[in-house]
PDB file of N, CA and C in Angstrom:
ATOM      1  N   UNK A   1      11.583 -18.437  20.327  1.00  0.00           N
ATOM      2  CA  UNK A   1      11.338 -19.569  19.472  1.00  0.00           C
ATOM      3  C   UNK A   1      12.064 -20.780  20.034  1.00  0.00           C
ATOM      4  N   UNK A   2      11.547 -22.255  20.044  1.00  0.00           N
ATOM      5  CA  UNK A   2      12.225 -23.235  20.282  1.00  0.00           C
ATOM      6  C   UNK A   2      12.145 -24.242  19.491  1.00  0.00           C
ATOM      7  N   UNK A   3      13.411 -25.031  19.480  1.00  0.00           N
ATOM      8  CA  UNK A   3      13.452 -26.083  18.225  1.00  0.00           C
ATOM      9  C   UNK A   3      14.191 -27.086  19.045  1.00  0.00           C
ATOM     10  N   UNK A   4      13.852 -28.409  19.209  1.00  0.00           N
ATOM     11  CA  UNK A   4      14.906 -29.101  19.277  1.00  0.00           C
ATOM     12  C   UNK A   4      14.537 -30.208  18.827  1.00  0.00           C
ATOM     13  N   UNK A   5      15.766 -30.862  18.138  1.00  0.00           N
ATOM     14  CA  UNK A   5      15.115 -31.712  17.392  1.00  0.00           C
ATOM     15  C   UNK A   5      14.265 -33.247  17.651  1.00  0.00           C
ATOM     16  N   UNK A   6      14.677 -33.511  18.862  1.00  0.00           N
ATOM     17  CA  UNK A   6      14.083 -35.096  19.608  1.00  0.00           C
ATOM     18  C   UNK A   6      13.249 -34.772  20.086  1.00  0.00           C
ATOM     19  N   UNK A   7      12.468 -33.405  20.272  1.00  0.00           N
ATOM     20  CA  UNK A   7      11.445 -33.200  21.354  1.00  0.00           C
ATOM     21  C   UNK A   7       9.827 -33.395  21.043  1.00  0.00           C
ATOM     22  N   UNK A   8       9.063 -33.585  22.105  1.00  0.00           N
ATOM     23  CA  UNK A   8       7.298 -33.859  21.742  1.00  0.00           C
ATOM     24  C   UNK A   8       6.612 -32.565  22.541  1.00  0.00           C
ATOM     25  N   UNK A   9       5.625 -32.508  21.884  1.00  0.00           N
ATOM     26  CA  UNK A   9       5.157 -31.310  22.755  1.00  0.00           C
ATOM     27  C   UNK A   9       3.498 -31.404  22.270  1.00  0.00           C
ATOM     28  N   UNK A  10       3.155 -31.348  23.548  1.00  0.00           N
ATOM     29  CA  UNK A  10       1.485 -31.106  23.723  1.00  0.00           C
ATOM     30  C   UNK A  10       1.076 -29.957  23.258  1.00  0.00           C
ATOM     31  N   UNK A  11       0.369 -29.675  22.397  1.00  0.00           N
ATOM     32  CA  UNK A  11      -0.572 -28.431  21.254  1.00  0.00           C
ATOM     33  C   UNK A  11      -1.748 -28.413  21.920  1.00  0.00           C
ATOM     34  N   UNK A  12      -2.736 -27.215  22.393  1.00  0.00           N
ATOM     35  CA  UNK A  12      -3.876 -26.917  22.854  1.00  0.00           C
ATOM     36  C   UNK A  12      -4.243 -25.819  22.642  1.00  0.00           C
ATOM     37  N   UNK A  13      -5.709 -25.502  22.350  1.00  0.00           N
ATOM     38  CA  UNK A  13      -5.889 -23.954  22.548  1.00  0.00           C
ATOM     39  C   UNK A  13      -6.929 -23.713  24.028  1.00  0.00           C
ATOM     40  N   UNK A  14      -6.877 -22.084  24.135  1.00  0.00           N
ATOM     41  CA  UNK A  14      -7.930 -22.080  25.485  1.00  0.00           C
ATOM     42  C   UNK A  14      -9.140 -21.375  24.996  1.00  0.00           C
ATOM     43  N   UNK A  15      -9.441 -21.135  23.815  1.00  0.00           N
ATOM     44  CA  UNK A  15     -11.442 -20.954  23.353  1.00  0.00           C
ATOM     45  C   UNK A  15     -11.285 -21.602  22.106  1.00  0.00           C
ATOM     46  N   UNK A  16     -12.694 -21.874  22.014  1.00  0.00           N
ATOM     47  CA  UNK A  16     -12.645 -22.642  20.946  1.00  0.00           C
ATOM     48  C   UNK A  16     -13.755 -22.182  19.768  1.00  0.00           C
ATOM     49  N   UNK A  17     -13.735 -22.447  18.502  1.00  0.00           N
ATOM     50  CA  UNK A  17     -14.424 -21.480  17.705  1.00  0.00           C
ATOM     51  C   UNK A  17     -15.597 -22.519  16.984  1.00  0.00           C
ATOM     52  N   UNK A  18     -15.672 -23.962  17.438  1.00  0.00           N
ATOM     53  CA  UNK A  18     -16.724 -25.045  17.383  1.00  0.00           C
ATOM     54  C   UNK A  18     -16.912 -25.860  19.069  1.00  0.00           C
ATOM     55  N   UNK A  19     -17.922 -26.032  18.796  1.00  0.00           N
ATOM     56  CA  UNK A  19     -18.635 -26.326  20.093  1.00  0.00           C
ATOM     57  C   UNK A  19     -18.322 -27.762  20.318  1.00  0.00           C
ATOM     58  N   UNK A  20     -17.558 -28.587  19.092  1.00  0.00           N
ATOM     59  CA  UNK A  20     -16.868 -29.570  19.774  1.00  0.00           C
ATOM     60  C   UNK A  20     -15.345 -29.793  20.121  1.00  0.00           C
ATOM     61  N   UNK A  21     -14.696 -30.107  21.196  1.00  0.00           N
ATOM     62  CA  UNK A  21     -13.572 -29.661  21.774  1.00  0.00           C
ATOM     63  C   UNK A  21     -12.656 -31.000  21.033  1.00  0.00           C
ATOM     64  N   UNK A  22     -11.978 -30.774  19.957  1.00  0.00           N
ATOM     65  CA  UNK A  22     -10.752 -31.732  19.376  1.00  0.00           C
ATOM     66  C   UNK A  22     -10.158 -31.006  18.907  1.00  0.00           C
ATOM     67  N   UNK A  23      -8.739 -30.347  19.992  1.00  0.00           N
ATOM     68  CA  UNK A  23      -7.957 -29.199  20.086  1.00  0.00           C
ATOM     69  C   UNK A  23      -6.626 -29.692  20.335  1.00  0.00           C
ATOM     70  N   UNK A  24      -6.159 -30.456  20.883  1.00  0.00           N
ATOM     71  CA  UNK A  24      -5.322 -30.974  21.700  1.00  0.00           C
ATOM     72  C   UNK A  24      -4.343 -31.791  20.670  1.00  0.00           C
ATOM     73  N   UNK A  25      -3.011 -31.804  20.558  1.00  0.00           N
ATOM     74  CA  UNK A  25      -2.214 -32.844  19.868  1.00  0.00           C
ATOM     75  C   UNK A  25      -1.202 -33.158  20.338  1.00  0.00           C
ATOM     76  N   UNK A  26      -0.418 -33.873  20.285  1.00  0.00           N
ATOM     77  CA  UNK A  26       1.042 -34.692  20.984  1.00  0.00           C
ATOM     78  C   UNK A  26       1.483 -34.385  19.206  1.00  0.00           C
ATOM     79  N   UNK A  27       2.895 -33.682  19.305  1.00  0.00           N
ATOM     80  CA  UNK A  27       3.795 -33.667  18.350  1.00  0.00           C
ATOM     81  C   UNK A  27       4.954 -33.872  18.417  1.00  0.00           C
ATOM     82  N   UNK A  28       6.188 -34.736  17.595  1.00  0.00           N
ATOM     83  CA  UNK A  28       7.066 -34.775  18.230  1.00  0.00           C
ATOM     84  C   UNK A  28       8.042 -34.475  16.879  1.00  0.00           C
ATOM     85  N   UNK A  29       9.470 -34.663  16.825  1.00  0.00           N
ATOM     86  CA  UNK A  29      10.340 -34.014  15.978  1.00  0.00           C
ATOM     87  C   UNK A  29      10.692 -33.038  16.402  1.00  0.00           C
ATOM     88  N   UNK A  30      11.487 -32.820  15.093  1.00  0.00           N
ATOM     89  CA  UNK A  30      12.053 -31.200  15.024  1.00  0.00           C
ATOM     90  C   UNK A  30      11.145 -30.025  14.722  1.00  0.00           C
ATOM     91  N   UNK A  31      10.281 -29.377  15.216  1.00  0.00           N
ATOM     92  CA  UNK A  31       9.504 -28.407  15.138  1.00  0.00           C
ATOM     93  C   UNK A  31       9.847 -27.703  15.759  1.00  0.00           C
ATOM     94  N   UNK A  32       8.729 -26.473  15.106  1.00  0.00           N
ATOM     95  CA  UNK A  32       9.572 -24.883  15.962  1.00  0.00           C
ATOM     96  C   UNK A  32       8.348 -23.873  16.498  1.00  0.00           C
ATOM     97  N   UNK A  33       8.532 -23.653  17.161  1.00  0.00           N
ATOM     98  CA  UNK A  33       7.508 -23.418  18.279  1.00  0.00           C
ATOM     99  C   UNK A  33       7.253 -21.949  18.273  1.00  0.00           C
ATOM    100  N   UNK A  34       6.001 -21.308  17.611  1.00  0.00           N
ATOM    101  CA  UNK A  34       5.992 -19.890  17.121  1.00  0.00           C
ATOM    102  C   UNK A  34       4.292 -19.606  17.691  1.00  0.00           C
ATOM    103  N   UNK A  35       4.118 -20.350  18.324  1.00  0.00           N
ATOM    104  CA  UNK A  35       2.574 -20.182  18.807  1.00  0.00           C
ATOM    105  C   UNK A  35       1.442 -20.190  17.516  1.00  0.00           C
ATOM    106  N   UNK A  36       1.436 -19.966  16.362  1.00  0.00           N
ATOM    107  CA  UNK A  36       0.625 -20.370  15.372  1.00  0.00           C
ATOM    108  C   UNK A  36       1.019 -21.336  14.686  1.00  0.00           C
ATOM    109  N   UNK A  37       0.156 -22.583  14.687  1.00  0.00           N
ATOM    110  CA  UNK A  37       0.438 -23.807  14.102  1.00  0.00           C
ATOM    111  C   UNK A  37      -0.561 -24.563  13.582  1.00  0.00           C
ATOM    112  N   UNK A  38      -2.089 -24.447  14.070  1.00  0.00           N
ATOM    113  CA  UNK A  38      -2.700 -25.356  13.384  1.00  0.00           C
ATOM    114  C   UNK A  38      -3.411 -24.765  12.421  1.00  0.00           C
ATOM    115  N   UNK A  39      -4.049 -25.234  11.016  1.00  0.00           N
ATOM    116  CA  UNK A  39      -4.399 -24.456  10.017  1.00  0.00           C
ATOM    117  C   UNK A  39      -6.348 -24.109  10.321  1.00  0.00           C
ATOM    118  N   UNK A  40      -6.749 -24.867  11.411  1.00  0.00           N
ATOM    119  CA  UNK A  40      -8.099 -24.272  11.702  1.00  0.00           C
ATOM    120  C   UNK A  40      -8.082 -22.954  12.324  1.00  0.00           C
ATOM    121  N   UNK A  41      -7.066 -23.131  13.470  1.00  0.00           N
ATOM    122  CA  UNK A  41      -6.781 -22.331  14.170  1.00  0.00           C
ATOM    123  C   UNK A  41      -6.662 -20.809  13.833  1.00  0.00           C
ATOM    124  N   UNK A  42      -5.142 -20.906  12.386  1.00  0.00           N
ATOM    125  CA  UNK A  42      -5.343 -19.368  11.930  1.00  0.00           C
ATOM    126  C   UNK A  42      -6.301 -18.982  11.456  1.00  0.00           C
ATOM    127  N   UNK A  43      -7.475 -19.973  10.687  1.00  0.00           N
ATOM    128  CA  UNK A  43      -8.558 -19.362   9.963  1.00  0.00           C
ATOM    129  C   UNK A  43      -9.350 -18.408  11.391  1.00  0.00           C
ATOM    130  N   UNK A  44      -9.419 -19.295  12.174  1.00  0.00           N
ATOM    131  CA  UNK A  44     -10.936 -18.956  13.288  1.00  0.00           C
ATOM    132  C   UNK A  44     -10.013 -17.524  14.528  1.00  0.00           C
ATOM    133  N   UNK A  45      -8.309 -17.752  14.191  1.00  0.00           N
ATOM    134  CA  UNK A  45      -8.025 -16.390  14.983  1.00  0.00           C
ATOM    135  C   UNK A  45      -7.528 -16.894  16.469  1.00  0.00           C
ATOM    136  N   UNK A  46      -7.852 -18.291  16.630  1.00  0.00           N
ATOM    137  CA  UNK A  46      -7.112 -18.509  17.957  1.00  0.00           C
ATOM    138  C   UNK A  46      -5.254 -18.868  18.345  1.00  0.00           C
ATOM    139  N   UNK A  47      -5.600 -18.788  19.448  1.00  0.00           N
ATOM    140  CA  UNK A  47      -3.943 -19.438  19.244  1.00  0.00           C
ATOM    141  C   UNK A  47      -3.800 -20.452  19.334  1.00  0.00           C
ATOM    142  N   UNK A  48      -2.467 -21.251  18.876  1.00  0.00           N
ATOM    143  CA  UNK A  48      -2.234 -22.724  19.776  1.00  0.00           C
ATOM    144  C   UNK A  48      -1.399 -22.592  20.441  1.00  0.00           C
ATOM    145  N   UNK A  49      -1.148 -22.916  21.866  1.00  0.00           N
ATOM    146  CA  UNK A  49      -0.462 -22.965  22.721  1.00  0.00           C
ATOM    147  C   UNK A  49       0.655 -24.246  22.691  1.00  0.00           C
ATOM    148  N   UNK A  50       1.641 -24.566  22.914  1.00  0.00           N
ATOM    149  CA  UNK A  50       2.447 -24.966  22.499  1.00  0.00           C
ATOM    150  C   UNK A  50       3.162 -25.620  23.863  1.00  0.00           C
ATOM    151  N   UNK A  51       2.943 -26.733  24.264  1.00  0.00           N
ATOM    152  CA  UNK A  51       3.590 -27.402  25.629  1.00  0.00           C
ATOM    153  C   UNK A  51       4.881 -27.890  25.682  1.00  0.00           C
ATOM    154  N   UNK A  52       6.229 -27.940  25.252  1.00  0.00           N
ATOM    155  CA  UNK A  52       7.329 -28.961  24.562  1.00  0.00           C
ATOM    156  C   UNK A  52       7.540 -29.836  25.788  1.00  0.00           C
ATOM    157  N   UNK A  53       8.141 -31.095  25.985  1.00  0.00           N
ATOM    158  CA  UNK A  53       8.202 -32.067  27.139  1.00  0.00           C
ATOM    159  C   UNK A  53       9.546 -31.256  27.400  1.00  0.00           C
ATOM    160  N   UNK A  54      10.408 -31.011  26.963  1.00  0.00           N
ATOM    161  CA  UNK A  54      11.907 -30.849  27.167  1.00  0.00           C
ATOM    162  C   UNK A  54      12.046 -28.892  26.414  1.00  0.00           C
ATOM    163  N   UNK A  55      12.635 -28.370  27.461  1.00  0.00           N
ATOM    164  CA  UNK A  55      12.923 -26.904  27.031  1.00  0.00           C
ATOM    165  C   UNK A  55      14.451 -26.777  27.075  1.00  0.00           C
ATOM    166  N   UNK A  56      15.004 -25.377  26.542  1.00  0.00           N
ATOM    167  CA  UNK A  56      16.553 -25.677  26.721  1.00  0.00           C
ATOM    168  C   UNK A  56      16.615 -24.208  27.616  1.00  0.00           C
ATOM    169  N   UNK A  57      17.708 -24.406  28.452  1.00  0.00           N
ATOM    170  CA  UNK A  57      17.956 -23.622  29.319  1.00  0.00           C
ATOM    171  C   UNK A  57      19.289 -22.895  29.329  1.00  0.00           C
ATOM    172  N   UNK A  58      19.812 -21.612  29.592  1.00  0.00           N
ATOM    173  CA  UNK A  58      20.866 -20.913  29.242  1.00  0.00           C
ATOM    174  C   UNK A  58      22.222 -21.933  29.950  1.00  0.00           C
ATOM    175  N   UNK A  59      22.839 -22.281  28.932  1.00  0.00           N
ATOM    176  CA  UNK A  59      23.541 -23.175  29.235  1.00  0.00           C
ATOM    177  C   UNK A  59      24.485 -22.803  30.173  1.00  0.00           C
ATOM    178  N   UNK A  60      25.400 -23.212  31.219  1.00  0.00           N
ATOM    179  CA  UNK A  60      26.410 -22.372  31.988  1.00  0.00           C
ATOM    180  C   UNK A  60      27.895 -22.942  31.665  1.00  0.00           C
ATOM    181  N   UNK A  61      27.918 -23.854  31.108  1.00  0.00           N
ATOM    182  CA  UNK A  61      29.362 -24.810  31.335  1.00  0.00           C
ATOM    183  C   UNK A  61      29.258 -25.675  29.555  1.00  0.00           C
ATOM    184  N   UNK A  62      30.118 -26.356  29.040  1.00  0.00           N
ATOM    185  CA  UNK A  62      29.925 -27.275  27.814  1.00  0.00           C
ATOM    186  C   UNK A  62      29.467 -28.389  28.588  1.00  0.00           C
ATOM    187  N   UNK A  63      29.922 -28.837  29.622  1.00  0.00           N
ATOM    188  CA  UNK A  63      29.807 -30.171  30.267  1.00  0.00           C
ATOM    189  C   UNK A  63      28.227 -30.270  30.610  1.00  0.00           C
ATOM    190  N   UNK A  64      27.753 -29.143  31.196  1.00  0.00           N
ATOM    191  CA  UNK A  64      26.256 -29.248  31.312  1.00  0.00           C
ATOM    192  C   UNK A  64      24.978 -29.665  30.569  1.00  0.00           C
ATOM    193  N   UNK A  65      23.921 -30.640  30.175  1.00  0.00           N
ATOM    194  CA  UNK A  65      23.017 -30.335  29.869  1.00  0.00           C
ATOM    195  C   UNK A  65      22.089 -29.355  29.299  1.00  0.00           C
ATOM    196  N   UNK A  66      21.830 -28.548  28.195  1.00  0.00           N
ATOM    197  CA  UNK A  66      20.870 -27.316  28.722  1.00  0.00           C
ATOM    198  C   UNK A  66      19.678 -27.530  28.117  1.00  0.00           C
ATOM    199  N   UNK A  67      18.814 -28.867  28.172  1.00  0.00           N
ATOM    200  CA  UNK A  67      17.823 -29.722  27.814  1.00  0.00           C
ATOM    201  C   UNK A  67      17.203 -29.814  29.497  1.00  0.00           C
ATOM    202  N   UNK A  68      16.063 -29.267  29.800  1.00  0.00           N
ATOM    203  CA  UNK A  68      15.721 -29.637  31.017  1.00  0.00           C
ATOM    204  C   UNK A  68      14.159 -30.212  30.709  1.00  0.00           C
ATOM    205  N   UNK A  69      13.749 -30.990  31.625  1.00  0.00           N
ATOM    206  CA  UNK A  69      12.223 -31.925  31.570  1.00  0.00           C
ATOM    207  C   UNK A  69      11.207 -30.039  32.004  1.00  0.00           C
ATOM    208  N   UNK A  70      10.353 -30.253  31.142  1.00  0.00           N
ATOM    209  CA  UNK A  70       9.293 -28.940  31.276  1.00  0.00           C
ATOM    210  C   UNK A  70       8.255 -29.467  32.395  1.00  0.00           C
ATOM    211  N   UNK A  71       8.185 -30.494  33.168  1.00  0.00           N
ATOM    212  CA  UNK A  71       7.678 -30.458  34.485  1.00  0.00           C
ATOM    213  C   UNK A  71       8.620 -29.839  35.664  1.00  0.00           C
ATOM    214  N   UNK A  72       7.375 -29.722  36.247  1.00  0.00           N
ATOM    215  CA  UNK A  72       7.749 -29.083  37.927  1.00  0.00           C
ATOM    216  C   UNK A  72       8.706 -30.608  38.714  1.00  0.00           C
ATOM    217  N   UNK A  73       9.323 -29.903  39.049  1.00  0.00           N
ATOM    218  CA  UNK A  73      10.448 -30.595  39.905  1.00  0.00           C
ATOM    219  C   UNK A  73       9.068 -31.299  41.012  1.00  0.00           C
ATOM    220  N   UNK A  74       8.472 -30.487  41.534  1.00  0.00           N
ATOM    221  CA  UNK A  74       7.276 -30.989  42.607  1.00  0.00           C
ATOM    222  C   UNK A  74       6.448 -32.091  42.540  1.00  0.00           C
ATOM    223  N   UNK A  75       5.637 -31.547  41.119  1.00  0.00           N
ATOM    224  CA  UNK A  75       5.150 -32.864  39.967  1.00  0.00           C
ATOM    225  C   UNK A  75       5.555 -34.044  39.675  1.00  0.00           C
ATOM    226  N   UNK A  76       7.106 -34.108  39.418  1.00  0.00           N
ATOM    227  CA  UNK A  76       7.268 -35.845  38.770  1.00  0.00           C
ATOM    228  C   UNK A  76       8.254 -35.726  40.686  1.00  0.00           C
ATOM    229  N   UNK A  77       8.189 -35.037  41.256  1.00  0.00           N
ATOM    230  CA  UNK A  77       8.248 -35.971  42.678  1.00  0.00           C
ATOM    231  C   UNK A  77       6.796 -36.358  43.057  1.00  0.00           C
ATOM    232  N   UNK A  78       6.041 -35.914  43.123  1.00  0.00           N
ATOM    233  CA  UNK A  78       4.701 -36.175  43.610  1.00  0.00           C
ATOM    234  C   UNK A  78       4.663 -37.714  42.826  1.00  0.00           C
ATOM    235  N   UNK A  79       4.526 -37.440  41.393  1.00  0.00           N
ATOM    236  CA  UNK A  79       4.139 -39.218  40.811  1.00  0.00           C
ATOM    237  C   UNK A  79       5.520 -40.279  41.334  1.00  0.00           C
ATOM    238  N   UNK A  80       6.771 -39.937  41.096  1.00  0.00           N
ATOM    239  CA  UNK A  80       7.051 -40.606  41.572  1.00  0.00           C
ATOM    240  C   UNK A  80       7.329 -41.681  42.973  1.00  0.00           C
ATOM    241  N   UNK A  81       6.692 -40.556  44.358  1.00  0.00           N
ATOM    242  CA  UNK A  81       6.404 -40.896  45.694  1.00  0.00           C
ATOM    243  C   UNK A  81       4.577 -41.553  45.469  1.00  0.00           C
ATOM    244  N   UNK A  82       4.413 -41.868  44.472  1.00  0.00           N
ATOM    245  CA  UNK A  82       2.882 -42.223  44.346  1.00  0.00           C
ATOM    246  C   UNK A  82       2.880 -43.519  44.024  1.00  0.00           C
ATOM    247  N   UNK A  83       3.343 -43.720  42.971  1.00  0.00           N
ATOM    248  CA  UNK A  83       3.784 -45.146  42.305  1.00  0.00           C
ATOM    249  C   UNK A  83       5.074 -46.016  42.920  1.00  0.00           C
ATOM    250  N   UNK A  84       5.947 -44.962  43.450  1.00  0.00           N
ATOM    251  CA  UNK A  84       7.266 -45.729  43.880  1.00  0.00           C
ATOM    252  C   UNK A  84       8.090 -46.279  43.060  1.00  0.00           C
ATOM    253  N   UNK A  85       8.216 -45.229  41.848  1.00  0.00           N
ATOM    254  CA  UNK A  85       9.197 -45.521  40.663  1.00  0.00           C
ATOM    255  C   UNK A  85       9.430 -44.127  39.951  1.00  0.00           C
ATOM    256  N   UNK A  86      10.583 -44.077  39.374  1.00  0.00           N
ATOM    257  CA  UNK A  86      11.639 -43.549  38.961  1.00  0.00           C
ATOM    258  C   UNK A  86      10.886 -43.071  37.442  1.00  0.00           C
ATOM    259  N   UNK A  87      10.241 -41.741  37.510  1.00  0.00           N
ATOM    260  CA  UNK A  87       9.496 -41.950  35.736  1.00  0.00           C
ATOM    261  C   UNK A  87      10.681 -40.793  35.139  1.00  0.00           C
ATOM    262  N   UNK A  88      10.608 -41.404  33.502  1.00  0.00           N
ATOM    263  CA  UNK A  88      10.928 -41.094  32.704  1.00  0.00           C
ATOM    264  C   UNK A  88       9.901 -39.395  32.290  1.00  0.00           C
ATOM    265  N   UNK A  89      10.314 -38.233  31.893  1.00  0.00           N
ATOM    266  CA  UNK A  89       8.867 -37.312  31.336  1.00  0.00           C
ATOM    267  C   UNK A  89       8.049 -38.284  30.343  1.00  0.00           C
ATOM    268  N   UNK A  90       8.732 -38.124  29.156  1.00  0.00           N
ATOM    269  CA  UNK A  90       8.612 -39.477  28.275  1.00  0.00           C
ATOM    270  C   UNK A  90       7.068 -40.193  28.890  1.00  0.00           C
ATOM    271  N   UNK A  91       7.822 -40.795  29.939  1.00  0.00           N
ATOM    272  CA  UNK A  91       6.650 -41.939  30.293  1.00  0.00           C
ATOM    273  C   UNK A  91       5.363 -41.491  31.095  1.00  0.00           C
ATOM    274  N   UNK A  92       5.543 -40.070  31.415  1.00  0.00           N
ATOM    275  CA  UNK A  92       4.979 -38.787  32.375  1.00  0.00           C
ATOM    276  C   UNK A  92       3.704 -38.468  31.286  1.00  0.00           C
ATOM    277  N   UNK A  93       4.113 -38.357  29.877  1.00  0.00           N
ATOM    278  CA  UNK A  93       3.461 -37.833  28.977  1.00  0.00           C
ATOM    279  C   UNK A  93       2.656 -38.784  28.358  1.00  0.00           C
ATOM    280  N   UNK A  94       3.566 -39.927  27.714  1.00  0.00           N
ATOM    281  CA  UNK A  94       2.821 -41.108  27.200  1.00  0.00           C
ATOM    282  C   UNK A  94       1.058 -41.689  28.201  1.00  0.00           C
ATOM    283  N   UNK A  95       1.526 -41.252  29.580  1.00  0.00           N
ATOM    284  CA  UNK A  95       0.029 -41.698  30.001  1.00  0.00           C
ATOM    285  C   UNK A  95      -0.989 -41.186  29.941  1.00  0.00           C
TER     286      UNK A  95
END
């Protein structure tokens, strides 16, 4: 389960139980992340998949962080050698 409270996270499912595809949500807050969440969803039996921008990671030290960005290290190098700026996830997601 994950909770934290500043975080946004992209909601999707992968079948869909109407033939038109409006599946997808940006959520942000304190929510808690249990893979069933949307109320069409439990009726029709699918899941929602659950993206958070920021995950927490087994912390090693107090001094450390254990909030890490849920992109690939590869990824926000790729955009950032693309654009030639310094992105925020935040600003990774917002586009």
């Amino acid at each position: 389960m994950l909770s934290i409270d500043d975080n946004v996270a992209l909601l999707s499912t992968r079948c869909l139980a109407t033939e038109v595809f409006k599946h997808n949500f940006v959520i942000s807050g304190g929510f808690t992340a249990t893979g069933r969440c949307l109320k069409e969803n439990q009726v029709s039996g699918e899941t929602c998949y659950i993206f958070p921008l920021f995950i927490i990671e087994e912390q090693k030290s107090l001094l450390e962080s254990s909030m890490k960005s849920n992109f690939k290290e590869s990824f926000i190098s790729f955009i950032n050698e693309k654009y030639h700026k310094q992105f925020q996830p935040q600003e990774i997601l917002g586009y």
